[in-house]
Protein backbone atom coordinates (compact mmCIF):
# COMPACT_ATOMS: atom_id res chain seq x y z
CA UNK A 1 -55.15 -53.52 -93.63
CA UNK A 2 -54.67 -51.90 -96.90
CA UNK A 3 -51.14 -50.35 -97.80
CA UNK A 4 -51.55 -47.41 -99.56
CA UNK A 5 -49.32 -45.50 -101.67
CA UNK A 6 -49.65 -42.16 -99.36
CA UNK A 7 -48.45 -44.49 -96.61
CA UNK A 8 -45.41 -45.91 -98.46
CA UNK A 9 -44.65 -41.90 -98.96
CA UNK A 10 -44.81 -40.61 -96.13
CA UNK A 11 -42.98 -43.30 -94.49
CA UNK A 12 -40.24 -42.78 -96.97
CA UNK A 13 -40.15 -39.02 -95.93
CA UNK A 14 -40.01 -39.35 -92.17
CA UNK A 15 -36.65 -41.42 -92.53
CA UNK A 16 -33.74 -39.55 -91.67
CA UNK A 17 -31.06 -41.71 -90.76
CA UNK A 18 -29.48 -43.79 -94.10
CA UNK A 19 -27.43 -46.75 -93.02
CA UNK A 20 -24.76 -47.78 -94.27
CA UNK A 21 -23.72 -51.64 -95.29
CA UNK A 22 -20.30 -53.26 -96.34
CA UNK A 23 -21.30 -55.77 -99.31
CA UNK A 24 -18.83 -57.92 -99.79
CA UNK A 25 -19.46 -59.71 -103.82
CA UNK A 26 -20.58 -63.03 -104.24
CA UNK A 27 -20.55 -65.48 -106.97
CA UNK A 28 -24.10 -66.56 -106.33
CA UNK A 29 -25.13 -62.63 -107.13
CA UNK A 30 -22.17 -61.96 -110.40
CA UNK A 31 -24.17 -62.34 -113.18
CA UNK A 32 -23.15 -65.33 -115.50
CA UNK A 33 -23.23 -66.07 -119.25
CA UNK A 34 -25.65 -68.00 -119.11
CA UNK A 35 -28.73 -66.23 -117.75
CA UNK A 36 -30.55 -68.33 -115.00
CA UNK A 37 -34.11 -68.84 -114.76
CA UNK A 38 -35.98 -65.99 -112.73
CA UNK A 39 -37.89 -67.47 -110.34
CA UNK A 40 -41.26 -65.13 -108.93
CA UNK A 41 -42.22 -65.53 -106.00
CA UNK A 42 -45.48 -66.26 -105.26
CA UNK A 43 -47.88 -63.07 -103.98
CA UNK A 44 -49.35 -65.13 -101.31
CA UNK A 45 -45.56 -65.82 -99.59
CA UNK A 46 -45.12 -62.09 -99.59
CA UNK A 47 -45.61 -60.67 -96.18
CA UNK A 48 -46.04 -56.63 -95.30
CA UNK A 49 -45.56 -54.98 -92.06
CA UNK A 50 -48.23 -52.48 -91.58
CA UNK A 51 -47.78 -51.90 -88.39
CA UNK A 52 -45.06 -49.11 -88.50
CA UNK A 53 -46.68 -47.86 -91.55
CA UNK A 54 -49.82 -47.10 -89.46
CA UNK A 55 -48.19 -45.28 -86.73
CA UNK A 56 -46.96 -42.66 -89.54
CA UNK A 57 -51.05 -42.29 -90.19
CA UNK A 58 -51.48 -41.10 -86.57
CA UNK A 59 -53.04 -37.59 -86.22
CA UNK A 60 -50.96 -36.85 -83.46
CA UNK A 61 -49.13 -33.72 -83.90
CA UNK A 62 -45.21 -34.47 -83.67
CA UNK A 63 -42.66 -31.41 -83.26
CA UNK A 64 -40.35 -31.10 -86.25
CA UNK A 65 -41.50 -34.20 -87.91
CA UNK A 66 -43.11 -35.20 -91.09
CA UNK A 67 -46.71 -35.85 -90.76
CA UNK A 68 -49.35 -37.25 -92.81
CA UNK A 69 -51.73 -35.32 -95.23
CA UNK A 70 -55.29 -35.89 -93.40
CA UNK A 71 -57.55 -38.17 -96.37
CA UNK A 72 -60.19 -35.34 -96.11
CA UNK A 73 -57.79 -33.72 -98.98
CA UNK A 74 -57.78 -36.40 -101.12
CA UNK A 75 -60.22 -35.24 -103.13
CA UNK A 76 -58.61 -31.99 -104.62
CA UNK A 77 -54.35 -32.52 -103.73
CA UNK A 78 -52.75 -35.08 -104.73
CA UNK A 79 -51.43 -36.58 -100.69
CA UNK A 80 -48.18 -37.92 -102.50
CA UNK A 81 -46.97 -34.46 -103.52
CA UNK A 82 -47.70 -32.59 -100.06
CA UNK A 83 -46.64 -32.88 -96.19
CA UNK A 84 -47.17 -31.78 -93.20
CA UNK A 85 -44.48 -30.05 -90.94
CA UNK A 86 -44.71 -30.53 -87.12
CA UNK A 87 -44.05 -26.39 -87.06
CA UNK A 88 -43.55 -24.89 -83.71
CA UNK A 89 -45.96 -22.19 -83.54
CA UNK A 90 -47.59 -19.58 -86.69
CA UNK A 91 -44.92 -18.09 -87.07
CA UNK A 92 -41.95 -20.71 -87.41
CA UNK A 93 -45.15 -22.56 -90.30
CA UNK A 94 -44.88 -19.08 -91.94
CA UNK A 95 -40.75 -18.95 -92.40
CA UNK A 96 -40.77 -22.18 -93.76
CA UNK A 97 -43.57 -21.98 -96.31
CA UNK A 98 -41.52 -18.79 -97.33
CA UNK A 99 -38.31 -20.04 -97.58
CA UNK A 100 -37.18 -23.27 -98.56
CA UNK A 101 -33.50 -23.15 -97.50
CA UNK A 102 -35.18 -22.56 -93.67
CA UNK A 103 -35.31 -26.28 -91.82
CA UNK A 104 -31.61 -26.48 -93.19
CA UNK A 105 -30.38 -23.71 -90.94
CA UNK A 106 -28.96 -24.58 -87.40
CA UNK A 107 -31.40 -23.72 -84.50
CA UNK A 108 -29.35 -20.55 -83.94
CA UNK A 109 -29.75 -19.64 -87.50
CA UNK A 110 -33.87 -20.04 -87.32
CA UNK A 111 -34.22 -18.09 -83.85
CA UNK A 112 -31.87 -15.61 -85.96
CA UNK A 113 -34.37 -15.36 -88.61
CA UNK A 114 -37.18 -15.76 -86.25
CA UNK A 115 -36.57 -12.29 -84.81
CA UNK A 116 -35.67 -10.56 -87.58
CA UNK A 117 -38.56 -11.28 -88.93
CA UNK A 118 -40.77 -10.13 -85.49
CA UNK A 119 -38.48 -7.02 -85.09
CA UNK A 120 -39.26 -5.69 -88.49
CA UNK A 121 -43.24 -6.14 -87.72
CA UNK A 122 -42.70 -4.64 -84.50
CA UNK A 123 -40.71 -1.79 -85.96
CA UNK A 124 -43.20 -0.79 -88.92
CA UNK A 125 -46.30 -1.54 -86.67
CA UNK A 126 -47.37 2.16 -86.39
CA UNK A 127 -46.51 2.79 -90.27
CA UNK A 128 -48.41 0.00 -91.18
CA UNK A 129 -51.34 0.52 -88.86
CA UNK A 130 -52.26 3.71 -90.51
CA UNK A 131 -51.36 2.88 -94.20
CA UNK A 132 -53.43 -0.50 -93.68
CA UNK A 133 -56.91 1.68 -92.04
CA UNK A 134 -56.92 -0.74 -88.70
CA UNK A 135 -58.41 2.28 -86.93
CA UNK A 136 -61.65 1.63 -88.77
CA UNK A 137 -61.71 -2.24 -88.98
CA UNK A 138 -59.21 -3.46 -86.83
CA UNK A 139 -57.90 -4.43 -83.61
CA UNK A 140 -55.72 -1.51 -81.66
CA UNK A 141 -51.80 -1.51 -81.68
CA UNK A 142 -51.76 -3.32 -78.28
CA UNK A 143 -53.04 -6.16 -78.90
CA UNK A 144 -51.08 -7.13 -82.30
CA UNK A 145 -48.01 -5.70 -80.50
CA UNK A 146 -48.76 -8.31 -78.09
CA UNK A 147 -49.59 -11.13 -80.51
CA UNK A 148 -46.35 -10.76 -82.25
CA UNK A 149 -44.92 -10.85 -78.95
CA UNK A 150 -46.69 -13.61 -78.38
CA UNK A 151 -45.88 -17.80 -77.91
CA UNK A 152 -49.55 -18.30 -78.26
CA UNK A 153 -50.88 -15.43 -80.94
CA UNK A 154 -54.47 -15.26 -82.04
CA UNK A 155 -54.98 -16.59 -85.48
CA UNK A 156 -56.12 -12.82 -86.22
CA UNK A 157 -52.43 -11.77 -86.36
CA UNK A 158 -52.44 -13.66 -89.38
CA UNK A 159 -53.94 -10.47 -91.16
CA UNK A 160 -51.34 -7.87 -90.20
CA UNK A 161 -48.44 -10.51 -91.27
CA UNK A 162 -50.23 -10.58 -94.48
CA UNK A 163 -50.58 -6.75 -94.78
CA UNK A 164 -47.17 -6.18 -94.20
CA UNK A 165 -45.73 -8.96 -96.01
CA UNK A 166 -47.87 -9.31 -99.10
CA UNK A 167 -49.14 -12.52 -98.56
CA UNK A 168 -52.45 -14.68 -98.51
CA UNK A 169 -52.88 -17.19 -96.37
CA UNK A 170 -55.74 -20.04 -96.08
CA UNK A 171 -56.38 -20.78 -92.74
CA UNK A 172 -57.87 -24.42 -92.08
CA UNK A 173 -59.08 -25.71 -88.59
CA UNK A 174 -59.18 -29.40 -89.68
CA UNK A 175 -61.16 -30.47 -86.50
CA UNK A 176 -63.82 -28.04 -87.26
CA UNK A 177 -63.48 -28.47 -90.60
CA UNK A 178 -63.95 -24.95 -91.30
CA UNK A 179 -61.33 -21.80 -92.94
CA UNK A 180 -60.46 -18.40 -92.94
CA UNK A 181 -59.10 -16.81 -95.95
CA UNK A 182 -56.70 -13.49 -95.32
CA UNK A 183 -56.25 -11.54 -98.07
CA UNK A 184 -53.48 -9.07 -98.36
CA UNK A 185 -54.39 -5.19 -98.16
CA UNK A 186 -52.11 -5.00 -101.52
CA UNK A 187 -53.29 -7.89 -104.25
CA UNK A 188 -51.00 -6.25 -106.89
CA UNK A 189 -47.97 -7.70 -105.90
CA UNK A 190 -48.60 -11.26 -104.11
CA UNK A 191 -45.12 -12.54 -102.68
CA UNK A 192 -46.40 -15.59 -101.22
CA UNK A 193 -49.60 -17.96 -101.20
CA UNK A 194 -49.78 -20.16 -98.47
CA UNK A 195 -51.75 -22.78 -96.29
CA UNK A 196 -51.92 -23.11 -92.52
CA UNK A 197 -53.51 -25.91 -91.07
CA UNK A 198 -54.84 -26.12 -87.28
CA UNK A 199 -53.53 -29.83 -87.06
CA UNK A 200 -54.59 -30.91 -82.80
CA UNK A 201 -54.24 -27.46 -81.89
CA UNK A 202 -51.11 -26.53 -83.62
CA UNK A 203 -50.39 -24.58 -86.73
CA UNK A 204 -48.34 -26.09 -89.24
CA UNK A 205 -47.98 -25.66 -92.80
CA UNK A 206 -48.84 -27.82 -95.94
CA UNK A 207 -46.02 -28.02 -98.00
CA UNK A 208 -45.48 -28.92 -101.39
CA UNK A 209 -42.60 -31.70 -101.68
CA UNK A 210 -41.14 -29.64 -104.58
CA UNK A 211 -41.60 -26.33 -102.60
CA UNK A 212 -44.06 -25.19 -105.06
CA UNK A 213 -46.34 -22.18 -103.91
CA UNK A 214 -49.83 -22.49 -103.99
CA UNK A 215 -51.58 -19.94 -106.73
CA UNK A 216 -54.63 -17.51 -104.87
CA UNK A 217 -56.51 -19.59 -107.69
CA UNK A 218 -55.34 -23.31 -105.75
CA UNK A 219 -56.43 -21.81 -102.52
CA UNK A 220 -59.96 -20.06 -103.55
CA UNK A 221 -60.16 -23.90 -104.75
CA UNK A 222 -59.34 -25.68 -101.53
CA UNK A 223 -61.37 -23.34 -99.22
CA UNK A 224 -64.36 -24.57 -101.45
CA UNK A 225 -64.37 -27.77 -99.62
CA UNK A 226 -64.88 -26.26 -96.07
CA UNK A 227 -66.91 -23.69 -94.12
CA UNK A 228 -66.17 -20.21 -93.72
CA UNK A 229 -65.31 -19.15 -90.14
CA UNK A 230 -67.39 -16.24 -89.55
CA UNK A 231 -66.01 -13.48 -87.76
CA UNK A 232 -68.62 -10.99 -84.72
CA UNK A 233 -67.16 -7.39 -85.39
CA UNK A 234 -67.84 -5.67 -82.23
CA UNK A 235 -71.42 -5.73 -80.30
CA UNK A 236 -71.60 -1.54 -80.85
CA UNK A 237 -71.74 -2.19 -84.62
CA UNK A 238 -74.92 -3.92 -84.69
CA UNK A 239 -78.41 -3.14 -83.97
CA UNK A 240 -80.72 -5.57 -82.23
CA UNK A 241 -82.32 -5.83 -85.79
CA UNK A 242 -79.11 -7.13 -87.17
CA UNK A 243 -78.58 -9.41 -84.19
CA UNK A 244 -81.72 -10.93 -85.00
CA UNK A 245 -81.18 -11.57 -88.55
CA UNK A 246 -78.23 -13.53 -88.08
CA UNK A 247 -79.98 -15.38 -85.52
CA UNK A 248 -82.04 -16.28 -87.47
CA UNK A 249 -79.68 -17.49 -90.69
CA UNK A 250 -78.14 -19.00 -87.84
CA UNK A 251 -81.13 -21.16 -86.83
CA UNK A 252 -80.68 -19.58 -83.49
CA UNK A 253 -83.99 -19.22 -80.99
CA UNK A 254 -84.69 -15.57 -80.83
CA UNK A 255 -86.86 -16.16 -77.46
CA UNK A 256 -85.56 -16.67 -73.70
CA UNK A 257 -85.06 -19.88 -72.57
CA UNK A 258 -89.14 -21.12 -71.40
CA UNK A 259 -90.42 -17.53 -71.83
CA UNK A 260 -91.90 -15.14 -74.52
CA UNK A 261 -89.55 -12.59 -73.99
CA UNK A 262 -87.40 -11.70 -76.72
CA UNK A 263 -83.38 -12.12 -76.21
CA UNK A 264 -81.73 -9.18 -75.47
CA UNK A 265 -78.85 -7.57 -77.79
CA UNK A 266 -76.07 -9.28 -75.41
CA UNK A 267 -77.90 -12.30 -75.52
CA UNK A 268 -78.00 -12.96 -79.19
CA UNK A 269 -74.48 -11.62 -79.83
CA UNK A 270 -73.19 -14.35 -77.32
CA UNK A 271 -75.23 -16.88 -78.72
CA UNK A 272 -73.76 -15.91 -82.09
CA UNK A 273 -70.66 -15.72 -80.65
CA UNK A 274 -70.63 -19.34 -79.37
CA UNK A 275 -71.12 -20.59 -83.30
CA UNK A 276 -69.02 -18.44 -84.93
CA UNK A 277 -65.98 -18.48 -83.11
C-alpha cells in the first residue's frame, strides 16, 4: 500500500508521548578529518510499516484524538494543513474552533468554560429571541432552552449559537455528503467562521493546524462541493399546490401507492420529509 504524505502527518500529530534516550558518544559516529565515503542504501532494502499508519486512516470516530481529514476534501484543502478533533458533542467542537488556548485547559477548566458559555445563552435567550424575530421563523423558547440543555442537541441549535455569538458555521454530514450553512442574523461584525463536520454521528470540528479561521469566502467555497440539506418549515405553511411542486422537483410520485388518487397534503409533506431531513 501506498504511504502518503497525509498519512505520515497525521501520524506525526496523534503522538503524544516523546521518549526520551541516553546517547552515550561513539567514535564510530564523531566525525573525522578525513570524511568517509557515504554509503546509500539501496531503495529496494528499505522496508515501511504501513500497518500502524493505516489504523490512523480509520473513520472511526475516537474521543479526544486526532483524526484523519476524509480524502473527499482533497480536492479544495490542503489534508496536511487541517485535522480533525474527536470533540465531545457541538458544543465542546464550537469552544475549540473559538479558542485556541481551549484543549490546553484541565478538564475542570473546559466544564468551567463549558457552562459559562451555556449560562450566558440561557440567560439572554428571551432578549435574543425577540431581537433575532424567532416568533416568525423559528422554533419556540422551549425547545432551544432544551437543546442547550441538551447532551444530544438538534443541529438546529446551531442557528441561535450563531445569532447570539456572531458566527457562521458550515455544517457537513460527511455520510450524506450533504451541508447546511448558518448564517448569523448580524453579518456586519463576523467573530468567527467555522466548520462542523458530522464525522459517524458525532460533531467535531475541522481545524486548521495553525489555528487559522476559515473566511465566509473559504466556506461559501467548500459547501460548493456538497448538497444543500433542505429544511420542511411547518405543514400549515404550505398549500397542497406547493406540496406538489416540490414533489415534483423532488422526483417524488404525486399518486397513491397502485391507485389514481392523488396524495394527500400529509402524504406529500412526509414523503418530502423522508428526503429532506
Amino acid at each position: 500500500m501506498a504511504l502518503t504524505l497525509n498519512q505520515i502527518t497525521t501520524t506525526l500529530k496523534t503522538i503524544k508521548n516523546v521518549k526520551k534516550f541516553n546517547l552515550n558518544s561513539s567514535s564510530s559516529f564523531i566525525q573525522p578529518f578525513d570524511i568517509p565515503e557515504n554509503i546509500i542504501e539501496s531503495v529496494n532494502d528499505i522496508h515501511i510499516d504501513t500497518a500502524t499508519t493505516s489504523s490512523c486512516t480509520s473513520s472511526a470516530y475516537v474521543k479526544n484524538e486526532i483524526m484523519e481529514v476524509p480524502n473527499l476534501f482533497e480536492n479544495f484543502l490542503d489534508l496536511n494543513n487541517y485535522y480533525i478533533y474527536g470533540a465531545d458533542d457541538i458544543y465542546e467542537s464550537i469552544l475549540i474552533l473559538n479558542d485556541r488556548e481551549y484543549l490546553s485547559n484541565t478538564n475542570s477548566q473546559k466544564q468551567e468554560i463549558r457552562t459559562m458559555f451555556l449560562d450566558r445563552l440561557l440567560d439572554e435567550l428571551n432578549t435574543n429571541y425577540k431581537n433575532f424575530e424567532y416568533k416568525k421563523n423559528y422554533v419556540s423558547k422551549t425547545i432551544i432552552n432544551d437543546n442547550l440543555k441538551s447532551k444530544n442537541p438538534s443541529i438546529d441549535i446551531l442557528k441561535y449559537i450563531c445569532d447570539a455569538n456572531e458566527f457562521n458555521i458550515l455544517y457537513i454530514n460527511l455520510s450524506r455528503k450533504k451541508y447546511r450553512l448558518f448564517k448569523a442574523f448580524n453579518q456586519d461584525d463576523i467573530k468567527n467562521n467555522m466548520v462542523l463536520l458530522d464525522y459517524n454521528g458525532h460533531v467535531v470540528p475541522l481545524i486548521d493546524i495553525k489555528y487559522d479561521a476559515f473566511s465566509y469566502k473559504d466556506l461559501t467555497k467548500i459547501k460548493d462541493y456538497f448538497n444543500e440539506i433542505k429544511i420542511l418549515k411547518k405543514i400549515t405553511s404550505y398549500s397542497v399546490a406547493d406540496l406538489t411542486s416540490l414533489a415534483n422537483e423532488e422526483k417524488i410520485d404525486i399518486y397513491q401507492e397502485n391507485s389514481k388518487k392523488k396524495k394527500t397534503k400529509q402524504m406529500l409533506y412526509d414523503a418530502l420529509k423522508n428526503i429532506y431531513e
